[in-house]
Protein backbone atom coordinates (compact mmCIF):
# COMPACT_ATOMS: atom_id res chain seq x y z
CA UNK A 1 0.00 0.00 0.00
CA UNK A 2 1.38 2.92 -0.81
CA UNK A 3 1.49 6.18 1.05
CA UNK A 4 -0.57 9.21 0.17
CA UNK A 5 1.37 12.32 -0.60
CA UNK A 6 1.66 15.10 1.31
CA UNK A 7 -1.07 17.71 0.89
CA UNK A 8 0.49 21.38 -0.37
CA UNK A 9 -1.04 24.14 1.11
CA UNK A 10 -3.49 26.30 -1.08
CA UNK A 11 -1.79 29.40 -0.10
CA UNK A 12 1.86 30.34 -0.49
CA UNK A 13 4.17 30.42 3.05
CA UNK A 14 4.56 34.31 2.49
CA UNK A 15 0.32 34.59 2.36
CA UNK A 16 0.06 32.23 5.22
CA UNK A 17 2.60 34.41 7.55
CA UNK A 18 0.60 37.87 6.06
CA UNK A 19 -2.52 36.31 7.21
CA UNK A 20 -1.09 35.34 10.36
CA UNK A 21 0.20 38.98 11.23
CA UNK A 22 -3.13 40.63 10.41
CA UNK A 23 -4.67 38.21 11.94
CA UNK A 24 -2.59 38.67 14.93
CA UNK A 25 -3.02 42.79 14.73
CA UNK A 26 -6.60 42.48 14.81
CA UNK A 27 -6.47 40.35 18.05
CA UNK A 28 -4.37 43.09 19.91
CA UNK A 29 -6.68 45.58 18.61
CA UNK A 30 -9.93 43.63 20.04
CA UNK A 31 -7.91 42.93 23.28
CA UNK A 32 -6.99 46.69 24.20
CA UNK A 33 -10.58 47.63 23.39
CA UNK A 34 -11.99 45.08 25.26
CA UNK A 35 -9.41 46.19 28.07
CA UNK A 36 -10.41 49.66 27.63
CA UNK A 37 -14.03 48.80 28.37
CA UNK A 38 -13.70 46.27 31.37
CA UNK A 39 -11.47 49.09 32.67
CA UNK A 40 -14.21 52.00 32.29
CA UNK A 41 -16.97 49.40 33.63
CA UNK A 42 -14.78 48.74 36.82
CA UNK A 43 -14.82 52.73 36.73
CA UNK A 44 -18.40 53.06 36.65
CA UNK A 45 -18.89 50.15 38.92
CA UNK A 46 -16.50 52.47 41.80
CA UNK A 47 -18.55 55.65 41.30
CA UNK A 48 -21.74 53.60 41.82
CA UNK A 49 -20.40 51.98 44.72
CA UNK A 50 -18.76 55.12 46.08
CA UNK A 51 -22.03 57.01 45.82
CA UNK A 52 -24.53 54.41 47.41
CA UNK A 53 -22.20 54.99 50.17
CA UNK A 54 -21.86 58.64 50.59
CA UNK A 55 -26.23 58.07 50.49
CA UNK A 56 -26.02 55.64 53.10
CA UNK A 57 -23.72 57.72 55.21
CA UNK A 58 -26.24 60.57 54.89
CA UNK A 59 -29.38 58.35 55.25
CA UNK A 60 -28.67 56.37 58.31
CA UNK A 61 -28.33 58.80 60.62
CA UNK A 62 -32.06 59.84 59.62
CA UNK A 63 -33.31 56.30 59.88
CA UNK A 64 -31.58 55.66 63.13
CA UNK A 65 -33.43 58.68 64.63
CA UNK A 66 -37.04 57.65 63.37
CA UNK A 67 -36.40 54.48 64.67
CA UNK A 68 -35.27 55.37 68.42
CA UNK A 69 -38.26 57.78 68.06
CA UNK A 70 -40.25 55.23 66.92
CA UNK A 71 -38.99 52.68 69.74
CA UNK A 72 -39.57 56.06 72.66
CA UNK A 73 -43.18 57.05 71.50
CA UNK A 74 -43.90 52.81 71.64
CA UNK A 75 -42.63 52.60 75.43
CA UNK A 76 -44.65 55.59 76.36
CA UNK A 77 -47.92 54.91 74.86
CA UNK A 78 -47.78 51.17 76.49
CA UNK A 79 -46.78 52.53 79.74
CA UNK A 80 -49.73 55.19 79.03
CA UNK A 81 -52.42 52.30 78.96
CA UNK A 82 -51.22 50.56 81.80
């Protein structure tokens, strides 16, 4: 039986390595934009967390107060009906 021969590629070594370049180019391209966009997302995702917090900070106190309010006016009225 005798051995098949070796297939020849369609395209030239010089085409194949041209291919392979631009090929490679637009790969670094995609990568930095995707980097570019996780980055500004992780950006976005900071400011969002930073100002929930600066709301919080300014909320709580409020809700703390309504709720020892709350708590005071309870204790009173119950010791009122007794």
């Amino acid at each position: 039986m005798a051995e098949p021969a070796p297939k020849t590629p369609a395209r030239s070594p010089d085409v194949i390595v041209q291919d392979i370049a631009a090929e490679r180019e637009a790969l670094k391209s995609s990568f930095d934009a995707l980097a570019a966009d996780l980055s500004e997302a992780a950006d976005a995702v900071r400011e969002n967390v930073r100002e929930r917090t600066e709301k919080v900070k300014r909320v709580a106190p409020i809700v703390g107060g309504v709720a020892v309010v709350g708590l005071l006016g309870a204790v009173l009225l119950r010791r009122r009906r007794r």
